[in-house]
N, C-alpha and C. Protein backbone atom coordinates (compact mmCIF):
# COMPACT_ATOMS: atom_id res chain seq x y z
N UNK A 1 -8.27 6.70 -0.25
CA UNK A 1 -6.83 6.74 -0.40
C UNK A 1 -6.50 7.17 -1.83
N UNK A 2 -5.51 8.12 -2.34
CA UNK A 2 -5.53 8.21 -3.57
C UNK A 2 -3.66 8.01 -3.43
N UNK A 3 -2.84 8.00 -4.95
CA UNK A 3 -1.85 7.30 -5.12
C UNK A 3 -1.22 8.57 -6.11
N UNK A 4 -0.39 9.22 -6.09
CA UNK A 4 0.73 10.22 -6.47
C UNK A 4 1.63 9.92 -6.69
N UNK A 5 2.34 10.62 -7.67
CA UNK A 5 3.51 10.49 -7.75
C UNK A 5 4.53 11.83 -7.49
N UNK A 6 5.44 11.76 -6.60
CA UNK A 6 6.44 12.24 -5.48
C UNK A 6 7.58 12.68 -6.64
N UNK A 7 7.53 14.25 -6.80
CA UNK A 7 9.00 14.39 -8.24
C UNK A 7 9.66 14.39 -6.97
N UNK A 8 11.30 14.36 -6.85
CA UNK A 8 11.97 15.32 -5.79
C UNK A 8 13.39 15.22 -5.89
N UNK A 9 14.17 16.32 -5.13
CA UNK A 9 15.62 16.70 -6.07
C UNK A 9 16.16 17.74 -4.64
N UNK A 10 17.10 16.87 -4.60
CA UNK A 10 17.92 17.88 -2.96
C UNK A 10 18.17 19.29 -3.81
N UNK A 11 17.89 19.98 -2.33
CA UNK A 11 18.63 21.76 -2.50
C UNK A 11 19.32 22.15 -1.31
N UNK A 12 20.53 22.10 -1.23
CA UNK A 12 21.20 22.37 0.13
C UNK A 12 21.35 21.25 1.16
N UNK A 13 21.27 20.44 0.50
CA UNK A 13 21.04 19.19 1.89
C UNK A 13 19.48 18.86 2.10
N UNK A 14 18.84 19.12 1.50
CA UNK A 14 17.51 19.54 2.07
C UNK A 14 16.83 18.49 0.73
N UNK A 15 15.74 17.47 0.60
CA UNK A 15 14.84 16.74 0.12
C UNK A 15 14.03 17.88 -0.37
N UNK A 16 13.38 17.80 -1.49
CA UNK A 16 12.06 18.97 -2.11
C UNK A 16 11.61 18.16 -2.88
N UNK A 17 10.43 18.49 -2.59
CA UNK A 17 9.48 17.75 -3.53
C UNK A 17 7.74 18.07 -3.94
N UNK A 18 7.46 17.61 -4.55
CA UNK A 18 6.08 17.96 -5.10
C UNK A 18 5.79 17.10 -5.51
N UNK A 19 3.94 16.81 -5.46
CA UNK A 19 3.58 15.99 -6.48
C UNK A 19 2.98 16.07 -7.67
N UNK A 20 3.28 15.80 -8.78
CA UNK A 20 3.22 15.40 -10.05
C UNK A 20 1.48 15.92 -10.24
N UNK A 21 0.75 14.91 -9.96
CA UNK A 21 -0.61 15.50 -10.49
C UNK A 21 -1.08 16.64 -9.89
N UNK A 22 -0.26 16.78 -8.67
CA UNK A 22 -0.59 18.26 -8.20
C UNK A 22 0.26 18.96 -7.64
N UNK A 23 0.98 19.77 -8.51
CA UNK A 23 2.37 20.49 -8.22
C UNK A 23 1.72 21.44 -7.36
N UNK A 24 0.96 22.31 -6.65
CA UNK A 24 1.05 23.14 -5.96
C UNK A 24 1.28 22.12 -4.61
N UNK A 25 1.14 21.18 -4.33
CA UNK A 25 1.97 20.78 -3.00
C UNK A 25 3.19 19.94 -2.80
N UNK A 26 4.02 21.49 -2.11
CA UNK A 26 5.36 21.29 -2.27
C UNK A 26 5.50 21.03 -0.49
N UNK A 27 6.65 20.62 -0.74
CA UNK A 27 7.35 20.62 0.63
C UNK A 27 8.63 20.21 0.75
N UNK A 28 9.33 20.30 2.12
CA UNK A 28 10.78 19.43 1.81
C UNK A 28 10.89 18.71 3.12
N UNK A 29 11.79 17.64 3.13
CA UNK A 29 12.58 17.46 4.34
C UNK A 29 14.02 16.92 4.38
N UNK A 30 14.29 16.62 5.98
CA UNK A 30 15.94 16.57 6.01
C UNK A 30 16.20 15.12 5.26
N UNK A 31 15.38 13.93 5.36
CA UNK A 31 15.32 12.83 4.63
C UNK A 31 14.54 12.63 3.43
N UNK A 32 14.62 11.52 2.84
CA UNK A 32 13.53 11.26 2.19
C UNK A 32 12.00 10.64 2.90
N UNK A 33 12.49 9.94 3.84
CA UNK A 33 11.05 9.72 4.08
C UNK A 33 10.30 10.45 5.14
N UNK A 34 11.42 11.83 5.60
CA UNK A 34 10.49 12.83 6.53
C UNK A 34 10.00 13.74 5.05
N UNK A 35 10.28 13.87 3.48
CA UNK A 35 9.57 14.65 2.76
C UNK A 35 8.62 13.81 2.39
N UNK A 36 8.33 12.24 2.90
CA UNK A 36 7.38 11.83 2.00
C UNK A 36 6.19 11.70 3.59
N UNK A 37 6.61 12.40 4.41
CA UNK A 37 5.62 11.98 5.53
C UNK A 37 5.01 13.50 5.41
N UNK A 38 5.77 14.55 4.69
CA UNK A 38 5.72 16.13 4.60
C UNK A 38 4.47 15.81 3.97
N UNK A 39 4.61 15.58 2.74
CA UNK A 39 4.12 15.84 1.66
C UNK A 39 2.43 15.26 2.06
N UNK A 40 2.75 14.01 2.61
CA UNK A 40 1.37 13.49 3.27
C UNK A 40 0.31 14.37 3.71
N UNK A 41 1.49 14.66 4.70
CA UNK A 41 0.69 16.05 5.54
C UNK A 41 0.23 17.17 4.48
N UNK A 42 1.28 17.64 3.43
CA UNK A 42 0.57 18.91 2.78
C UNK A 42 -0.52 18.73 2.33
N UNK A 43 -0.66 17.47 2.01
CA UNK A 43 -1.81 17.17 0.97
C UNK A 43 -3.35 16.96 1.71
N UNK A 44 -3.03 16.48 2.82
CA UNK A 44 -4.07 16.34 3.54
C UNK A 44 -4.05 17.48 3.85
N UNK A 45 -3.81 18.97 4.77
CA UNK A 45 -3.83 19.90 4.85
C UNK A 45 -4.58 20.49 3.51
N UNK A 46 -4.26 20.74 2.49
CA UNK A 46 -4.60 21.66 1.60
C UNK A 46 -6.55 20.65 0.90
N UNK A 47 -6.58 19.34 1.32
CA UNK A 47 -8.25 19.20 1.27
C UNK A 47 -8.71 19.26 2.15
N UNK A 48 -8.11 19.32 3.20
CA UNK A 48 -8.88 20.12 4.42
C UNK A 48 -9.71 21.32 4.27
N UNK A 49 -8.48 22.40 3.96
CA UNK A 49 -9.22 24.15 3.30
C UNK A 49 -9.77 24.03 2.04
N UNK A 50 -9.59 23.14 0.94
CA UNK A 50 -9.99 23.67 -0.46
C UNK A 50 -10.94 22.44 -0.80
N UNK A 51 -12.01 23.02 -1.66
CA UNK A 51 -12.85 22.32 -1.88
C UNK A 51 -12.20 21.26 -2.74
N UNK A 52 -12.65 19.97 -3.00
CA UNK A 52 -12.60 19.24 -4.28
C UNK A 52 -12.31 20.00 -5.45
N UNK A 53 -11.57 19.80 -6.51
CA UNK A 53 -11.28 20.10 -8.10
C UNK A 53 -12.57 19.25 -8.69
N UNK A 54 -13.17 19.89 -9.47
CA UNK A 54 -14.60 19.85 -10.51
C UNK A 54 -13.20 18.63 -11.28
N UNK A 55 -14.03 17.67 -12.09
CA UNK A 55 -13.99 16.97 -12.91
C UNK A 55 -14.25 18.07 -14.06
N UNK A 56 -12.62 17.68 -14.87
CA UNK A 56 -11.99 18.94 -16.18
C UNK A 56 -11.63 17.36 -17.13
N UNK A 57 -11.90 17.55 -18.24
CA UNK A 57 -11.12 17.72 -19.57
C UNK A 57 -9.85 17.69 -19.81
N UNK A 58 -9.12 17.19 -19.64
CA UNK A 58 -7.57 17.48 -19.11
C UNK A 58 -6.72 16.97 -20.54
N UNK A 59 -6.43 17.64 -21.33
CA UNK A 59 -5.45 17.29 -22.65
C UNK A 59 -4.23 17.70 -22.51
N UNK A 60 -3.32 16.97 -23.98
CA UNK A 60 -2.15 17.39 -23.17
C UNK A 60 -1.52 16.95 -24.85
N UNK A 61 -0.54 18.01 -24.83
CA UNK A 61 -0.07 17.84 -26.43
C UNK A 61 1.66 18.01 -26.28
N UNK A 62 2.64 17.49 -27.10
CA UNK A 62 3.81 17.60 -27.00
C UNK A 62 4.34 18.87 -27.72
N UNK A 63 5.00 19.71 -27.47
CA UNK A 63 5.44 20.90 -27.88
C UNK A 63 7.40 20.93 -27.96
N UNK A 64 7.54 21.38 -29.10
CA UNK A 64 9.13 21.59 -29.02
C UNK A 64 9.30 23.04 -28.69
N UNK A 65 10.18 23.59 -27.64
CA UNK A 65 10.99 24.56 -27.02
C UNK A 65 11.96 24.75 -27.53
């Protein structure tokens, strides 16, 4: 079981969301908890096809814009 965190922000009526440690899985739905049953699904879907992520080094520095 692993534990995420869910960003998410209506567009049109519509729930969107992604998760945080891994923004490439997005999804939306008409509720919140049909995007958090989405998102379930994307995630399981996408380790289905893709291998595991290698253990990285992961830094992270604050930058002004």
């Amino acid at each position: 079981m692993h534990t995420f965190t869910l960003e998410y922000w209506q567009d049109d009526g519509w729930f969107v969301g992604r998760l945080r440690e891994n923004p490439a899985v997005m999804t939306q739905g008409e509720t919140l908890a049909a995007l958090q049953d989405n998102i379930r699904d994307a995630f399981e879907l996408m380790m289905e096809t893709e291998p595991p992520p290698t253990t990285a080094s992961v830094h992270s520095v604050e930058i002004t814009v």
